[in-house]
PDB file of N, CA and C in Angstrom:
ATOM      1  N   UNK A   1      93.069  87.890 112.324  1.00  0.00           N
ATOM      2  CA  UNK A   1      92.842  89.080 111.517  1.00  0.00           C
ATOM      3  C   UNK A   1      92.378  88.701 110.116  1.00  0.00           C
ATOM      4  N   UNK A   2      92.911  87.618 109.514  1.00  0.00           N
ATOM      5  CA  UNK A   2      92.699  87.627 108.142  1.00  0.00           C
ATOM      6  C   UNK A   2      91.095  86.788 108.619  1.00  0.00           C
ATOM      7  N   UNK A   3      90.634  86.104 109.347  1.00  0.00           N
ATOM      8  CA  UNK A   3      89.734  85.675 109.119  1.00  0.00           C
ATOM      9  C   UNK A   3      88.593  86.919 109.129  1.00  0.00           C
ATOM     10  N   UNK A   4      88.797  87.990 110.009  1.00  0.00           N
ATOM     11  CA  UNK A   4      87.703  88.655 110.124  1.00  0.00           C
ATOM     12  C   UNK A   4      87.566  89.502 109.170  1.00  0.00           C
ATOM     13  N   UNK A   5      89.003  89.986 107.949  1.00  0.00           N
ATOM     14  CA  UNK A   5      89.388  90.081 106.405  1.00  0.00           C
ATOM     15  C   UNK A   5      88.310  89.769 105.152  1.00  0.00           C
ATOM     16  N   UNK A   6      88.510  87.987 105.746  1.00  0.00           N
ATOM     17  CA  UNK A   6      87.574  87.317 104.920  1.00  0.00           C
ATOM     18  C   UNK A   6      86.012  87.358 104.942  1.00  0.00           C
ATOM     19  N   UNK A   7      85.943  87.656 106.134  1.00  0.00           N
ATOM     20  CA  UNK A   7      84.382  87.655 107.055  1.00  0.00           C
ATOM     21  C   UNK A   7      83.891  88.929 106.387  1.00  0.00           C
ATOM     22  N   UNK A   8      84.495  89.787 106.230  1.00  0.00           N
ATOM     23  CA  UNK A   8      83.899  91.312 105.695  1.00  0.00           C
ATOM     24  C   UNK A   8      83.855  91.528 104.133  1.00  0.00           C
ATOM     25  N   UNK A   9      84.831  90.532 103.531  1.00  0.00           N
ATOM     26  CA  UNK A   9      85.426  90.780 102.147  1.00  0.00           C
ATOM     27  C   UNK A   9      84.043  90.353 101.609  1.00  0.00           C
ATOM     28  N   UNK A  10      83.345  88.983 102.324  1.00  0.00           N
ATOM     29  CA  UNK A  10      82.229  88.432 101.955  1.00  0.00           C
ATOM     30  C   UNK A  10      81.096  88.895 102.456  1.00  0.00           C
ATOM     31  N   UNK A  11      80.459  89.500 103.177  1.00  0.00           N
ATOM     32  CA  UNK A  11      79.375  90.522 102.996  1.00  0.00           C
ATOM     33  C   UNK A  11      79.402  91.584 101.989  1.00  0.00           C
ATOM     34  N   UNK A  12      80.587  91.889 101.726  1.00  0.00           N
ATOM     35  CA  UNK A  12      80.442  92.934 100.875  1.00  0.00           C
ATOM     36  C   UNK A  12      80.007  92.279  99.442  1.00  0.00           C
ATOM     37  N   UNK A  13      80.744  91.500  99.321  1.00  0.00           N
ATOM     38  CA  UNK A  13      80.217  90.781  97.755  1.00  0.00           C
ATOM     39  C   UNK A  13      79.372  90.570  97.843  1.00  0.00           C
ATOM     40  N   UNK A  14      78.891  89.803  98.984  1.00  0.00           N
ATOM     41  CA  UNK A  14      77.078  89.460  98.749  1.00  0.00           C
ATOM     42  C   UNK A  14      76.275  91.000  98.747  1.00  0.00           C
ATOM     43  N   UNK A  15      76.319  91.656  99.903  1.00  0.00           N
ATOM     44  CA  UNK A  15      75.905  93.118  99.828  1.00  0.00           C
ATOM     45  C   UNK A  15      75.570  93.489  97.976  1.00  0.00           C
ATOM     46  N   UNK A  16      76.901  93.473  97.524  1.00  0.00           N
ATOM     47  CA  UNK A  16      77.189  94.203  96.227  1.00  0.00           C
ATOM     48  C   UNK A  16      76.411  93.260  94.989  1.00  0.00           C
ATOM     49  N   UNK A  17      76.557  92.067  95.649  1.00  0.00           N
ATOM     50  CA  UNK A  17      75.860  91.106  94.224  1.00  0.00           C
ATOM     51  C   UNK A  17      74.368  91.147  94.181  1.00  0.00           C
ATOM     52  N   UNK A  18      73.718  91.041  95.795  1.00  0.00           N
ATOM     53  CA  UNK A  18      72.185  91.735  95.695  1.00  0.00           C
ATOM     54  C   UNK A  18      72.019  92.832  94.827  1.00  0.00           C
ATOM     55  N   UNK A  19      72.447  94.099  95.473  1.00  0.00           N
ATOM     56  CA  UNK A  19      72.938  95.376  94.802  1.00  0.00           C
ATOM     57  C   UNK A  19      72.429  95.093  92.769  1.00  0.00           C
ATOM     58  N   UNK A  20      73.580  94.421  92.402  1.00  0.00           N
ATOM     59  CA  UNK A  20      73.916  94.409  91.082  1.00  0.00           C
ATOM     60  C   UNK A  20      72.505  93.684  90.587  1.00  0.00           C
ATOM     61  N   UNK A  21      71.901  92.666  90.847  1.00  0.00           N
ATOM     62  CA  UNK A  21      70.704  92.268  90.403  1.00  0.00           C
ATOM     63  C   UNK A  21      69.905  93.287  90.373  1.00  0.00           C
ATOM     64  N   UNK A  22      69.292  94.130  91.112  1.00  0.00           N
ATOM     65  CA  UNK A  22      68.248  94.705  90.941  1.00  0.00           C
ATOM     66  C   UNK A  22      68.915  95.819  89.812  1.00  0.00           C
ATOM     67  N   UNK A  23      70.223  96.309  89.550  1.00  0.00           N
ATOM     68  CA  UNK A  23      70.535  97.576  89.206  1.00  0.00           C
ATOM     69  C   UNK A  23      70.791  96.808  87.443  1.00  0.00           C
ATOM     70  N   UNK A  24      70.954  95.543  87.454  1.00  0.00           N
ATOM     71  CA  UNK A  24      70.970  94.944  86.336  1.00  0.00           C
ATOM     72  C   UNK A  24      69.591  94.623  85.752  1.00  0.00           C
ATOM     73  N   UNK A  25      68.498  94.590  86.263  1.00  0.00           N
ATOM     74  CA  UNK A  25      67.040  94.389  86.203  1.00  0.00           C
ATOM     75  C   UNK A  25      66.914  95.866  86.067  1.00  0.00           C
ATOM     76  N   UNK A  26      67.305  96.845  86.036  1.00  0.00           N
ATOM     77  CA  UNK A  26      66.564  98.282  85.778  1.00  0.00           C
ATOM     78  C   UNK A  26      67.439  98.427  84.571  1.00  0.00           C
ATOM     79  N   UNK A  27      68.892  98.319  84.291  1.00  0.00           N
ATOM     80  CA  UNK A  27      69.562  98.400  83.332  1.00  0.00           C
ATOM     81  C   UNK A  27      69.034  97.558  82.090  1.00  0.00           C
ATOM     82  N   UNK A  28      68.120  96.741  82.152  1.00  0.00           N
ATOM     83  CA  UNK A  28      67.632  95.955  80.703  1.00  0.00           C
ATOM     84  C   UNK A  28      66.619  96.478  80.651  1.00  0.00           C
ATOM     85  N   UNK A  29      65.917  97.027  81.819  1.00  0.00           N
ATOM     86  CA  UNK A  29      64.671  98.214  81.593  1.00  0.00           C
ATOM     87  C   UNK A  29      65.010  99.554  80.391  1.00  0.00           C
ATOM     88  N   UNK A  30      66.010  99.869  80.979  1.00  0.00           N
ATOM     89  CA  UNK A  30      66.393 101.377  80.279  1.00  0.00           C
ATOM     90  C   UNK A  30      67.113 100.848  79.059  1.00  0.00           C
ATOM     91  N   UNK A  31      67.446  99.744  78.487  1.00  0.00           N
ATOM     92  CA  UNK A  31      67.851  99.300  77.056  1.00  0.00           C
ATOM     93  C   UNK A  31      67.054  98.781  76.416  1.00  0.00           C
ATOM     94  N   UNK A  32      66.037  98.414  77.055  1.00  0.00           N
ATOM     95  CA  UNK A  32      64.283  98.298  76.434  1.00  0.00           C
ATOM     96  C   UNK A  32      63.727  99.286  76.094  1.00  0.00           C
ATOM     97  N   UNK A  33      64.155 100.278  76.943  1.00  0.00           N
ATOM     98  CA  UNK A  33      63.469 101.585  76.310  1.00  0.00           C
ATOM     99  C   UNK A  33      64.407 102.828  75.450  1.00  0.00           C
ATOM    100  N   UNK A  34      65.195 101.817  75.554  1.00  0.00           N
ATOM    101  CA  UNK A  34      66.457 102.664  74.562  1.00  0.00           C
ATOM    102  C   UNK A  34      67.454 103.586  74.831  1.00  0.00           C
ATOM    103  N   UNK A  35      67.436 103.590  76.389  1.00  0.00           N
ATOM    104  CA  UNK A  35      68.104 104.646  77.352  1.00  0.00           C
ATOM    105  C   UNK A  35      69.711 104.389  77.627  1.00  0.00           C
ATOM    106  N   UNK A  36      69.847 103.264  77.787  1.00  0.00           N
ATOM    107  CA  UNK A  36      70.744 102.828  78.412  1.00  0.00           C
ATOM    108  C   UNK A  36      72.108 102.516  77.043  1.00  0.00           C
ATOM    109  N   UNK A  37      72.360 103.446  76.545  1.00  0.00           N
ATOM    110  CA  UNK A  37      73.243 103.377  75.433  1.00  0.00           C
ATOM    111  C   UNK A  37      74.500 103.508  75.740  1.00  0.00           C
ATOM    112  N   UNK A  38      75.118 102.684  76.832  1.00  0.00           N
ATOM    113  CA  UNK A  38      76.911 102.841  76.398  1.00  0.00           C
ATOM    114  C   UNK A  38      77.554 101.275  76.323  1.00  0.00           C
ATOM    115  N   UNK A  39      78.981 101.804  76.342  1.00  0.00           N
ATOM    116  CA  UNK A  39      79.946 100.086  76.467  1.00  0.00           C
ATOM    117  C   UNK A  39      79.864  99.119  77.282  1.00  0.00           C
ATOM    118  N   UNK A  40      79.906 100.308  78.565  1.00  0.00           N
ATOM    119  CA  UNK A  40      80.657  99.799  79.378  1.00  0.00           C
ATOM    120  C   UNK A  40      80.668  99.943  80.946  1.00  0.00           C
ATOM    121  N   UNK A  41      80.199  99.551  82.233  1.00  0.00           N
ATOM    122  CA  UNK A  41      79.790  99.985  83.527  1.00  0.00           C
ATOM    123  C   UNK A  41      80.994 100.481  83.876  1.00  0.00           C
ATOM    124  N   UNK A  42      82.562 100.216  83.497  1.00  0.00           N
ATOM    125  CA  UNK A  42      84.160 100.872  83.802  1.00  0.00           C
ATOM    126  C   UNK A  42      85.055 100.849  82.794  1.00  0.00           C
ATOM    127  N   UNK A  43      85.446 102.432  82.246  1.00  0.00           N
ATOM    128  CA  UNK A  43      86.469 102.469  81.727  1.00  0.00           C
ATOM    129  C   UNK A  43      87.484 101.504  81.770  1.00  0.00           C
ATOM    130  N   UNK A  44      88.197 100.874  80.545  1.00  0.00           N
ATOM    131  CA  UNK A  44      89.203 100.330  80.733  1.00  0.00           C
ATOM    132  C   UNK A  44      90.108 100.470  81.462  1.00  0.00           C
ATOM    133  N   UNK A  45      90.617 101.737  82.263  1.00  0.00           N
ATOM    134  CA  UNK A  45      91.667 101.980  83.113  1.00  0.00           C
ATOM    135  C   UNK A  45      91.124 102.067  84.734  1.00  0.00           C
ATOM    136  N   UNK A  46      90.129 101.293  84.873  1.00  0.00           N
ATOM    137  CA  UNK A  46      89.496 101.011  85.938  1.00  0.00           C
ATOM    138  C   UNK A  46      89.640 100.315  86.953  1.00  0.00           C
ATOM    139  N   UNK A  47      90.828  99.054  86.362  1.00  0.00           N
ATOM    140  CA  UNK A  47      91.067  98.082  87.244  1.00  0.00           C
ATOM    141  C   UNK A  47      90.572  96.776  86.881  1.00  0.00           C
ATOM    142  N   UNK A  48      89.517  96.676  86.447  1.00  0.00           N
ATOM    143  CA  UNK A  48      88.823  95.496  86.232  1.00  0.00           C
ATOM    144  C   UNK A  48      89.066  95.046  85.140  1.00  0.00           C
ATOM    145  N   UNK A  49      89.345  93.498  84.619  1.00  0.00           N
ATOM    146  CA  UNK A  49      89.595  92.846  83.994  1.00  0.00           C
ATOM    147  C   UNK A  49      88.533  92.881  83.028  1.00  0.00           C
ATOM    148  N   UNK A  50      87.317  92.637  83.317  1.00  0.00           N
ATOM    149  CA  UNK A  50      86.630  92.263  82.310  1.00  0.00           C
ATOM    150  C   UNK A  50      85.795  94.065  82.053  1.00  0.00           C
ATOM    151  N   UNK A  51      84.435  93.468  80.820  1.00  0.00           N
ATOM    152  CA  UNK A  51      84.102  94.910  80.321  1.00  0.00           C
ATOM    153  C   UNK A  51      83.036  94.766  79.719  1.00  0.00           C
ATOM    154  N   UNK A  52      81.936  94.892  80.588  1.00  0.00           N
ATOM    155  CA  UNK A  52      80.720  94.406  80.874  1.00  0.00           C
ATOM    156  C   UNK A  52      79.396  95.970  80.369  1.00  0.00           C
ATOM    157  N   UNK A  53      78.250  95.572  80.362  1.00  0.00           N
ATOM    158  CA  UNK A  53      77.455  96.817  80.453  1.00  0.00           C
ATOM    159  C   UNK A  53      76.295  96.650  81.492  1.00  0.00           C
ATOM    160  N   UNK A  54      76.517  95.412  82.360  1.00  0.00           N
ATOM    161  CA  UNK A  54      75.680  94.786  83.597  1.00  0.00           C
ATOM    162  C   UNK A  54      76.868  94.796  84.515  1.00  0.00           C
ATOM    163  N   UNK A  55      76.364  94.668  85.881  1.00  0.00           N
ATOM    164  CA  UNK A  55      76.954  94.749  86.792  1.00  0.00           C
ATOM    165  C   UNK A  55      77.565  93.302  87.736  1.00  0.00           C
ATOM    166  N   UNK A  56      76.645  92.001  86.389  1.00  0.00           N
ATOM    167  CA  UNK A  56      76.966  90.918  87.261  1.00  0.00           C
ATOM    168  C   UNK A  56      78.587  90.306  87.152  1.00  0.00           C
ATOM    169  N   UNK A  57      79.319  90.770  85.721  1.00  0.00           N
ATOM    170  CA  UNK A  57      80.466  89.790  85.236  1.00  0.00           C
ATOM    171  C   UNK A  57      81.671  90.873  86.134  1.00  0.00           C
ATOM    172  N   UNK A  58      81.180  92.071  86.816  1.00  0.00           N
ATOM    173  CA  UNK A  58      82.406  92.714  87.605  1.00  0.00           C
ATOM    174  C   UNK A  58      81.900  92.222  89.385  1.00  0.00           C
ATOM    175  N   UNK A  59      81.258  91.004  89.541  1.00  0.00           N
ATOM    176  CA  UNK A  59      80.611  90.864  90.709  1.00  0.00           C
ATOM    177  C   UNK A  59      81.477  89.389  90.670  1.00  0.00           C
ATOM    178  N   UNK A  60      81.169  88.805  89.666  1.00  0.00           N
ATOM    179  CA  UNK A  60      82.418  87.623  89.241  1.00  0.00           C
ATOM    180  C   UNK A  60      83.702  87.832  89.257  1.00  0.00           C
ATOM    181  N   UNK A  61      84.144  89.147  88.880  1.00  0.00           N
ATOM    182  CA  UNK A  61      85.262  89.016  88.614  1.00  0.00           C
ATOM    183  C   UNK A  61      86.069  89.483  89.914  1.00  0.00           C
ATOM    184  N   UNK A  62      85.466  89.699  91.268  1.00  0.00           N
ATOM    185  CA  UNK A  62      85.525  89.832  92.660  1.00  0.00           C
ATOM    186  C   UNK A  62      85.516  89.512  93.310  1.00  0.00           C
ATOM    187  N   UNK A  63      84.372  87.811  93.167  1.00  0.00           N
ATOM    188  CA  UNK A  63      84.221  86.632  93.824  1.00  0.00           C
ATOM    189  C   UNK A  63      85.975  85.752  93.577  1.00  0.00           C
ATOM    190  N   UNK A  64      85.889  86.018  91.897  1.00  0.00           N
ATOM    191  CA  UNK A  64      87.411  85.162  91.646  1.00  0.00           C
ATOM    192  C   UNK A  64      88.378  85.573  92.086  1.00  0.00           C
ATOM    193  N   UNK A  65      88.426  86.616  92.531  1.00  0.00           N
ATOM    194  CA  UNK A  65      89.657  87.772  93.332  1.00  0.00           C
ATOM    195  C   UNK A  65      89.463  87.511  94.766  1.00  0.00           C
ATOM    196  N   UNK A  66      88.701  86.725  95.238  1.00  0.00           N
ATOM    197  CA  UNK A  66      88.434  86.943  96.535  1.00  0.00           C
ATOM    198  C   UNK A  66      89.535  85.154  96.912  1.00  0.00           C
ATOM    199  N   UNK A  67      88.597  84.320  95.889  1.00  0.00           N
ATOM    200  CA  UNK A  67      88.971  83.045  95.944  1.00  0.00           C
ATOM    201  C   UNK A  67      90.529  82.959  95.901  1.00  0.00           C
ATOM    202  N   UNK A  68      91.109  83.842  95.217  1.00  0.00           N
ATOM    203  CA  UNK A  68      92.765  83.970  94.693  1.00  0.00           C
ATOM    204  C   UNK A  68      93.404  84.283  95.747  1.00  0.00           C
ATOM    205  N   UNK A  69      92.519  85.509  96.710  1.00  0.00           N
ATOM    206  CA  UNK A  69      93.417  85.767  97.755  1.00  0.00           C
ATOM    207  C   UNK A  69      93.005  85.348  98.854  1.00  0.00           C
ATOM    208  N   UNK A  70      92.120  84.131  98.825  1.00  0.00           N
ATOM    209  CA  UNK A  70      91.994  83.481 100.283  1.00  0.00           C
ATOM    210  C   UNK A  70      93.004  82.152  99.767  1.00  0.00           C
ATOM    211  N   UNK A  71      93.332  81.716  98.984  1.00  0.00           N
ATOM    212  CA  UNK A  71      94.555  80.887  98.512  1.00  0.00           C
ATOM    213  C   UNK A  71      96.247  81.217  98.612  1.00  0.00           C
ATOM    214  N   UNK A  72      96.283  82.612  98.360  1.00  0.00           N
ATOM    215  CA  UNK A  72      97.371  83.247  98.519  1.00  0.00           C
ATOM    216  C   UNK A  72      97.709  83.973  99.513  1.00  0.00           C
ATOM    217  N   UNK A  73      96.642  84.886 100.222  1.00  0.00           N
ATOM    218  CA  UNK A  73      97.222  85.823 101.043  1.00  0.00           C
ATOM    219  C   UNK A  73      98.030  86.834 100.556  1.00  0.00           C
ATOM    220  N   UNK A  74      97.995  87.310  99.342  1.00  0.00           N
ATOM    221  CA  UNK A  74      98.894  88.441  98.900  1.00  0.00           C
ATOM    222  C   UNK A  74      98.144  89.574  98.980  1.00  0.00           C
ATOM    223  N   UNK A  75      99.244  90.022  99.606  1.00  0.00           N
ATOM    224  CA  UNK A  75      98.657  91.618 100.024  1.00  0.00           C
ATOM    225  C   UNK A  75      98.347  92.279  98.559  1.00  0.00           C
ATOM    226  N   UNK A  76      98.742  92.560  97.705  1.00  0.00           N
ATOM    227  CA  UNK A  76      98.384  93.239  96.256  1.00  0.00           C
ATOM    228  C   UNK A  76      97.190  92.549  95.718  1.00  0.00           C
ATOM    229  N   UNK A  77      96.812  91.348  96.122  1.00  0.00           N
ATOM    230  CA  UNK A  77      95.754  90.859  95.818  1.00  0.00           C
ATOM    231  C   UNK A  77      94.536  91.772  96.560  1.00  0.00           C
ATOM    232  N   UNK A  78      94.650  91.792  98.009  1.00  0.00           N
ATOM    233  CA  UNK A  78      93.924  92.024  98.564  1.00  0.00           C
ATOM    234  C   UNK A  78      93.630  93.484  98.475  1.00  0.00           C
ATOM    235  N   UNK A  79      94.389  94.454  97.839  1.00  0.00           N
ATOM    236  CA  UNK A  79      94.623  95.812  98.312  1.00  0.00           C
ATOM    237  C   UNK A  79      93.869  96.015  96.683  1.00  0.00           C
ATOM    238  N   UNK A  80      93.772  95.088  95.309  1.00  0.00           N
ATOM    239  CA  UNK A  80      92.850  95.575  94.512  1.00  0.00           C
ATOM    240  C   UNK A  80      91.983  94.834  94.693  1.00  0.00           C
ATOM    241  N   UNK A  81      91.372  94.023  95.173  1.00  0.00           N
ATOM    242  CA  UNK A  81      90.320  94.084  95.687  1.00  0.00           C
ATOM    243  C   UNK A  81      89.323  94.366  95.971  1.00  0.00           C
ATOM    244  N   UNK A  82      90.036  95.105  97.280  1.00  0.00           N
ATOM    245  CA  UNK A  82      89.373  96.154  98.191  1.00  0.00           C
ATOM    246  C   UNK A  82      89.297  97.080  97.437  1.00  0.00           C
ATOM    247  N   UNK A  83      89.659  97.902  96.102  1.00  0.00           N
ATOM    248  CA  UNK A  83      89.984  99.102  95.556  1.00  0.00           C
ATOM    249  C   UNK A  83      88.621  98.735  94.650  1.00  0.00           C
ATOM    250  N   UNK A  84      88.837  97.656  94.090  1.00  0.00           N
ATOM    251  CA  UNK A  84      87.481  96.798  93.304  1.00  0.00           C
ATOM    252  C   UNK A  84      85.720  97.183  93.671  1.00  0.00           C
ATOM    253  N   UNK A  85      85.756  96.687  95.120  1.00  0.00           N
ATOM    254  CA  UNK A  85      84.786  96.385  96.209  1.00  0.00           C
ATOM    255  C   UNK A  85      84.414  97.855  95.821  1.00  0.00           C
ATOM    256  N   UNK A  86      84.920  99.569  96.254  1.00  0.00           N
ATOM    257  CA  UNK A  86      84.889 100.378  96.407  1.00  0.00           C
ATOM    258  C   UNK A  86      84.697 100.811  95.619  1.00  0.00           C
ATOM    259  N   UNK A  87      85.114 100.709  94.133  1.00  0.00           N
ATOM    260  CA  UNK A  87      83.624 101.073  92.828  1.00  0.00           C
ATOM    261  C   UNK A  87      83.258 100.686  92.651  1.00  0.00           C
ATOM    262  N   UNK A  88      82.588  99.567  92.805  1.00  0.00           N
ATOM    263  CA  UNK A  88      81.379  99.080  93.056  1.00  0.00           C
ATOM    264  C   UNK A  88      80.377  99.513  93.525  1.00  0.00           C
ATOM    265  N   UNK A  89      80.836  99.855  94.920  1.00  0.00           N
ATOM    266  CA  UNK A  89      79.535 100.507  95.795  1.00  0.00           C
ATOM    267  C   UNK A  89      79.242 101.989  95.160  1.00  0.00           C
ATOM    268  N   UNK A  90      80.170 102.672  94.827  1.00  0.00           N
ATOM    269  CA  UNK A  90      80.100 104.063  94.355  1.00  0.00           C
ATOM    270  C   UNK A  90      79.375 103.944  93.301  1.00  0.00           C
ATOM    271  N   UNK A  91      79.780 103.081  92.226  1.00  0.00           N
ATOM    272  CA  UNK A  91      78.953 103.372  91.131  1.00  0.00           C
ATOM    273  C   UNK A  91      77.468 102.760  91.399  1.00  0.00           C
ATOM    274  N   UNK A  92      77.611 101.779  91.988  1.00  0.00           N
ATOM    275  CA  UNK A  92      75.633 101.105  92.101  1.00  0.00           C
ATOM    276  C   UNK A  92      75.043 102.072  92.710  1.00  0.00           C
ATOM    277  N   UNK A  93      76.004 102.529  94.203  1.00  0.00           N
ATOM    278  CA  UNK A  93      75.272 103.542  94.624  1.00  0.00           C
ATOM    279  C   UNK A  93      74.943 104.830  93.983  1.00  0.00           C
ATOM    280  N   UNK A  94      75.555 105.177  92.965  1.00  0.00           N
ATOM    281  CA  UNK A  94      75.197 106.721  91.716  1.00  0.00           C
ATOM    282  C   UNK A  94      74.242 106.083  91.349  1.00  0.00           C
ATOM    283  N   UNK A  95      73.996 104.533  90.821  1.00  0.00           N
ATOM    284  CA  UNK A  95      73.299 104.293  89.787  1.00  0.00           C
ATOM    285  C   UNK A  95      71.883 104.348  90.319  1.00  0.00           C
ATOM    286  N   UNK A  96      71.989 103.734  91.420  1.00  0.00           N
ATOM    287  CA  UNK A  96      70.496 103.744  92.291  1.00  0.00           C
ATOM    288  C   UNK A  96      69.808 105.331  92.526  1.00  0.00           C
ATOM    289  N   UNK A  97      70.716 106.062  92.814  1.00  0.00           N
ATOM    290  CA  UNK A  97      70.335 107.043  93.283  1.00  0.00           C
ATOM    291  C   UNK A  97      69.544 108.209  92.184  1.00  0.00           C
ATOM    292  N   UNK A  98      70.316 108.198  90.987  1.00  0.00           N
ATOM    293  CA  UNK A  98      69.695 108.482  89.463  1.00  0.00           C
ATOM    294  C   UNK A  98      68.138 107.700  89.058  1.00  0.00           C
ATOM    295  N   UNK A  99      68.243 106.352  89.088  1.00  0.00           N
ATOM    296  CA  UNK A  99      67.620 105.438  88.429  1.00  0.00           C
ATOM    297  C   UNK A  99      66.431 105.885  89.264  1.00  0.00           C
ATOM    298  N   UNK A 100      66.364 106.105  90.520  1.00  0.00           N
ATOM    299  CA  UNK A 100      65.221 105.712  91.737  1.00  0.00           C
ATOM    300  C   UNK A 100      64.097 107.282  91.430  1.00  0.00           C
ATOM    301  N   UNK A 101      65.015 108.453  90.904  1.00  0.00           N
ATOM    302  CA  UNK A 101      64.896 109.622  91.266  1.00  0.00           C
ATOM    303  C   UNK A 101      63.983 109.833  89.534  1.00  0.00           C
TER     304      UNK A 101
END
């Protein structure tokens, strides 16, 4: 079980880290053109450690969460995570869907 855990935990990051390149390549677009004016891709009460306005240092900070809990196996590891993984996709996926339109 945990291997097929791990097997999915890691498509998704890769999934999500493709994802974040291109949405980070349109995001220096729209701060080139002066659009893209905030802090921060997640509120501080978001979960995520770090506090970025690109999408790559919360793609890191998922890979290192991944590495922690293929070392540990702790379920609380794994359960933010997965909570992690899941805004991720929500927000790239808003972001794409705005940006494209």
């Amino acid at each position: 079980m945990t291997d097929k855990i791990e097997k999915q935990l890691i498509e998704n990051i890769s999934q999500l880290l493709k994802r974040s390149l291109v949405a980070d390549s349109a995001l220096a677009e729209l701060k080139t053109s002066k659009q893209g004016n905030f802090s921060a891709i997640f509120a501080k009460d978001s979960g995520f450690k770090c506090n970025a306005t690109t999408f790559q240092p919360y793609i890191e900070e998922i890979a290192d969460e991944l590495l922690l809990w293929q070392k540990n196996n702790e379920q609380a590891v794994l359960i933010a995570l997965v909570k992690k993984i899941e805004q991720l996709y929500k927000v790239i996926g808003e972001f794409e869907s705005h940006y494209k339109n």
